[in-house]
C-alpha atoms as a PDB file:
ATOM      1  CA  UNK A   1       0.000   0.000   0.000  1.00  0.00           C
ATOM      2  CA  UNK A   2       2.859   2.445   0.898  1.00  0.00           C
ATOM      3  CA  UNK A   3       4.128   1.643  -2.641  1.00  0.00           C
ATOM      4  CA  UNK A   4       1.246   2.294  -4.233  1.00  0.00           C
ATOM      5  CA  UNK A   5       0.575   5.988  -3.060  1.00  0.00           C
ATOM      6  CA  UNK A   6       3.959   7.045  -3.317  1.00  0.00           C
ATOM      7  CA  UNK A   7       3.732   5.615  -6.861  1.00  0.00           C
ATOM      8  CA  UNK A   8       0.104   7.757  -7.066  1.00  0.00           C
ATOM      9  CA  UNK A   9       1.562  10.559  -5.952  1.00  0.00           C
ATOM     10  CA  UNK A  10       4.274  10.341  -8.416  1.00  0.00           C
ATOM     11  CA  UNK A  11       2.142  10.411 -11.084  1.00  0.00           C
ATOM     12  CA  UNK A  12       0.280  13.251 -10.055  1.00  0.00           C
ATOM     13  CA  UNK A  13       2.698  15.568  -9.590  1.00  0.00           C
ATOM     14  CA  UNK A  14       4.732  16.613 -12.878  1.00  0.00           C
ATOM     15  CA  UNK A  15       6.855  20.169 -14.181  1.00  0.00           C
ATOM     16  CA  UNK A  16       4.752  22.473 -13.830  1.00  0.00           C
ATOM     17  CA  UNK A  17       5.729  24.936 -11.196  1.00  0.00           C
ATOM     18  CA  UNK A  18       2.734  24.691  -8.920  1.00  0.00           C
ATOM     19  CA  UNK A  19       3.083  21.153  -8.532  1.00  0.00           C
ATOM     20  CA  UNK A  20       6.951  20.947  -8.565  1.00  0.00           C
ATOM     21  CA  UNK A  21       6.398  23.652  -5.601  1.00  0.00           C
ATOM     22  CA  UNK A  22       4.149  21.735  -3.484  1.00  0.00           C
ATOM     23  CA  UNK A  23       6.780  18.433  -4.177  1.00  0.00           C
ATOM     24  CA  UNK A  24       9.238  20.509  -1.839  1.00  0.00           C
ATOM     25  CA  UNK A  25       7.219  22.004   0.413  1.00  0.00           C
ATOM     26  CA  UNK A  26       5.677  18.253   0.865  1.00  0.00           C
ATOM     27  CA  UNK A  27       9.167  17.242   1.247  1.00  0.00           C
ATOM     28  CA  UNK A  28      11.303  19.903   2.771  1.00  0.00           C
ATOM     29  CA  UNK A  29       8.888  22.629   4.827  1.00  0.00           C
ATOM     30  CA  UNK A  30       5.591  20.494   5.279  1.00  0.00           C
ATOM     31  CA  UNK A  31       4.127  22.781   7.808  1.00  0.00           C
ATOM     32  CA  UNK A  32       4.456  26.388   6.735  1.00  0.00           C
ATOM     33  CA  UNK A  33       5.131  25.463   3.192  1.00  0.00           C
ATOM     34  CA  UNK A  34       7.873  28.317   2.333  1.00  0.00           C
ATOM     35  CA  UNK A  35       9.578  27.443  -0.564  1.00  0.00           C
ATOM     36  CA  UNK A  36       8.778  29.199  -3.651  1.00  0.00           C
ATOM     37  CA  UNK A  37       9.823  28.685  -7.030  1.00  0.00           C
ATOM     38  CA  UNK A  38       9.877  31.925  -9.189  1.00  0.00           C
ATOM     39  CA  UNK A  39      10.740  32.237 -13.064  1.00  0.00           C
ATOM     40  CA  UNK A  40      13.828  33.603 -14.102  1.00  0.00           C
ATOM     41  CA  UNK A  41      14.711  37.335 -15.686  1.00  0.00           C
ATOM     42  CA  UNK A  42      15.677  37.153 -18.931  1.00  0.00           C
ATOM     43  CA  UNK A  43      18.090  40.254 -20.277  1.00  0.00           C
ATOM     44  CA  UNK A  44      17.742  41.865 -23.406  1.00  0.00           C
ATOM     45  CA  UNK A  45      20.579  41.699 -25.376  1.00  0.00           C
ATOM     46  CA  UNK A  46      22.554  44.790 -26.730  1.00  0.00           C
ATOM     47  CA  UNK A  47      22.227  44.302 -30.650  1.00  0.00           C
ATOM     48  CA  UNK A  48      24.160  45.570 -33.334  1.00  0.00           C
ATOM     49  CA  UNK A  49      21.516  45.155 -35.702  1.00  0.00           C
ATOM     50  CA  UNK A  50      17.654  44.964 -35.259  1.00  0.00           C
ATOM     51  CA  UNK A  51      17.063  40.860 -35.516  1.00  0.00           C
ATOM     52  CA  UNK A  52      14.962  41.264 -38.671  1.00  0.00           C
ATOM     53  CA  UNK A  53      17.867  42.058 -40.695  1.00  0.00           C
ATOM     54  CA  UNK A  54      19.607  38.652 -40.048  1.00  0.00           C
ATOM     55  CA  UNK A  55      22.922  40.210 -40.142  1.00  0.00           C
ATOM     56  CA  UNK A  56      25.803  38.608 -38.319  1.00  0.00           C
ATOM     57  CA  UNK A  57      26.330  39.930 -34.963  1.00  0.00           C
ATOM     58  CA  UNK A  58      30.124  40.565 -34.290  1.00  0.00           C
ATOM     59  CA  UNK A  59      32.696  43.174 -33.188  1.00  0.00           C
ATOM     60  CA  UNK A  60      36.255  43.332 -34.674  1.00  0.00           C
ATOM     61  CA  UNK A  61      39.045  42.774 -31.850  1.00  0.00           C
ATOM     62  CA  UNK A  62      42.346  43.678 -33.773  1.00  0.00           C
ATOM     63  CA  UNK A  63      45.108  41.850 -31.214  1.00  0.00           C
ATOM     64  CA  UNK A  64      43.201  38.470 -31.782  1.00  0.00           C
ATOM     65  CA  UNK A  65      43.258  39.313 -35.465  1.00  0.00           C
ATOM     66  CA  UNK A  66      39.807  37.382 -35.619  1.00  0.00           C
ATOM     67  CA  UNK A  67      36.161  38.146 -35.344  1.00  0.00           C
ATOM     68  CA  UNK A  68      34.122  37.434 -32.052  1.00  0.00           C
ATOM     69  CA  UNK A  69      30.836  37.482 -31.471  1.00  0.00           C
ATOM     70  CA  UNK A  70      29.173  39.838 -29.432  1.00  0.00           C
ATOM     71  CA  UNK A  71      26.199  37.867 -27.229  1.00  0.00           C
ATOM     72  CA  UNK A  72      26.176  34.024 -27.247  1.00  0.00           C
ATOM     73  CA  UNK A  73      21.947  32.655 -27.287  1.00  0.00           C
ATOM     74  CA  UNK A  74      22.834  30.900 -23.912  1.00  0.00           C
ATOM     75  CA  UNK A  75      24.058  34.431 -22.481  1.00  0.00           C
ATOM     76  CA  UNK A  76      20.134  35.922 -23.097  1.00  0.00           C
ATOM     77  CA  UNK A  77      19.166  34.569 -19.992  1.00  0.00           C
ATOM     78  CA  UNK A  78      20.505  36.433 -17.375  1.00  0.00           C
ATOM     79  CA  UNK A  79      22.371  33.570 -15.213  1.00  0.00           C
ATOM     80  CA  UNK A  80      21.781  30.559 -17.427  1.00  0.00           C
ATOM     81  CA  UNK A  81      18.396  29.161 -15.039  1.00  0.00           C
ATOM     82  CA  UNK A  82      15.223  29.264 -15.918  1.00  0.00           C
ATOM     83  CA  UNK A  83      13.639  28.946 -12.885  1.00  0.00           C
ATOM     84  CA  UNK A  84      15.030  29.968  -9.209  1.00  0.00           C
ATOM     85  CA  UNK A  85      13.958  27.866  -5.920  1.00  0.00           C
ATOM     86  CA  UNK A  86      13.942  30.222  -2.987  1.00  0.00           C
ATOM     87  CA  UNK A  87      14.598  28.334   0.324  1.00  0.00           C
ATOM     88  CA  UNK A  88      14.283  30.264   3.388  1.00  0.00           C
ATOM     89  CA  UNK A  89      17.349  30.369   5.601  1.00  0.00           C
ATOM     90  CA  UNK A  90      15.617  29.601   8.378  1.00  0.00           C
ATOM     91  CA  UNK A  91      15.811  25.369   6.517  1.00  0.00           C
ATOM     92  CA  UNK A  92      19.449  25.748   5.821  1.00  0.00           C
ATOM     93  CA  UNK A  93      21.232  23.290   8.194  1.00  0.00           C
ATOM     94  CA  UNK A  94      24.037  23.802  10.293  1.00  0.00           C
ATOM     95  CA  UNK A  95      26.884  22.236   9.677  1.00  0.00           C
ATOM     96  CA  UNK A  96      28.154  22.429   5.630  1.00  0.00           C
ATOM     97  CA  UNK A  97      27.425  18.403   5.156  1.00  0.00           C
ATOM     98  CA  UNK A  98      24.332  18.435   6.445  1.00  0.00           C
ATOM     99  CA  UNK A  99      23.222  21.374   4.003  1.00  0.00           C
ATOM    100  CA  UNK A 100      25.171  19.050   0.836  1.00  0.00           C
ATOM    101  CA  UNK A 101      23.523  16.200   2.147  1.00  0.00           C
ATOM    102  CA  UNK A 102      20.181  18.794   2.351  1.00  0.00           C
ATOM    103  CA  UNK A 103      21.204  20.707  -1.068  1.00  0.00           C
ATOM    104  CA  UNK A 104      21.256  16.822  -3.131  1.00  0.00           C
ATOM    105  CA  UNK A 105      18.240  15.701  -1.644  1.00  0.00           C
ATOM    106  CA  UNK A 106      16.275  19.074  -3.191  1.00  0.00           C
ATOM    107  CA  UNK A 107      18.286  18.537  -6.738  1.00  0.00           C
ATOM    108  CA  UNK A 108      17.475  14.646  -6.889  1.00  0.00           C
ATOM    109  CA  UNK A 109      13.769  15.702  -5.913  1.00  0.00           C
ATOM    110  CA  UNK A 110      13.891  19.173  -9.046  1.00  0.00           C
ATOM    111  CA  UNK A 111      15.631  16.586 -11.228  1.00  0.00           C
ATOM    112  CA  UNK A 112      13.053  13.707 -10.926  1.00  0.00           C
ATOM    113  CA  UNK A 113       9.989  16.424 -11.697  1.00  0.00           C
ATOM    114  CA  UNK A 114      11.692  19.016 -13.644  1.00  0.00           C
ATOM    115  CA  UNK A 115      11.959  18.938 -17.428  1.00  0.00           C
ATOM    116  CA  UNK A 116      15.112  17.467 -18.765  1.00  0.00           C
ATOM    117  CA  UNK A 117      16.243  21.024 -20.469  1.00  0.00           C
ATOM    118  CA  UNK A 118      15.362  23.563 -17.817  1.00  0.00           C
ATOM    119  CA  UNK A 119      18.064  24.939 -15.444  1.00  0.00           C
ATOM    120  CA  UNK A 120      17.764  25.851 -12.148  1.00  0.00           C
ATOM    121  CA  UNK A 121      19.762  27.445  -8.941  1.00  0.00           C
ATOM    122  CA  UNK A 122      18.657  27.212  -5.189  1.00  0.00           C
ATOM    123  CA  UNK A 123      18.718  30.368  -3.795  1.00  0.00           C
ATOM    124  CA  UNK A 124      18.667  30.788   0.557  1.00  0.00           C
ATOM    125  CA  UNK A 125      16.415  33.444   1.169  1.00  0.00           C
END
C-alpha cells in the first residue's frame, strides 16, 4: 500500500511549477510550506543590428586578429536558469554536510519532476 501511493503521488505531480512547488514544500517545509519557485529574468541583449535584418552579430578585436561574437543565445538569460527555488534560511542546516547532504536531496527531488532542459539554482532566502 505504501508503494502504491507514493507511486500515485508520483504520477500526479509533474513540471509544472505549482506542482513541482508543493513536491518541496511536501518534502522539505511540510508545515508552513515556504519554498517558492519563481521564473527567471531574462536580459535583453545589446544588438548591433535589429534581428529582422539577419545580419551577423560581431565586433572586430584587432590583437586576436579574428572576429568574435558579441552575445552568445545561452548568455540571453541572465544567469543561465530558468527557474530559481527560494529556500528560506531559516531550513538551511548547520553544519556544511548536512546542508550538501540537504542541497542533493532538493536537486534529486527538481531533477526527478523538472523537465530534462530547464536549469535551475537554489537560492537561501
Amino acid at each position: 500500500m505504501a508503494f502504491r501511493t507514493q507511486a500515485l503521488y508520483k504520477v500526479n505531480h509533474n513540471s509544472q511549477i505549482c506542482y513541482l512547488q508543493a513536491v518541496l514544500n511536501d518534502s522539505f517545509d511540510n508545515v508552513q510550506r515556504r519554498i517558492i519557485i519563481r521564473n527567471a529574468k531574462i536580459k535583453e541583449p545589446l544588438w548591433f543590428y535589429e534581428p529582422e535584418e539577419n545580419k551577423p552579430v560581431v565586433f572586430y578585436e584587432p590583437e586576436d586578429n579574428k572576429p568574435v561574437y558579441f552575445r552568445e543565445e545561452w548568455e540571453l538569460l541572465g544567469d543561465g536558469a530558468d527557474f530559481t527555488v527560494l529556500v528560506p534560511i531559516d531550513l538551511k542546516p548547520l553544519t556544511a554536510l548536512e546542508e550538501v547532504a540537504f542541497l542533493i536531496k532538493m536537486k534529486a527531488q527538481l531533477d526527478y519532476y523538472k523537465l530534462f532542459v530547464k536549469n535551475y539554482i537554489i537560492l537561501w532566502v
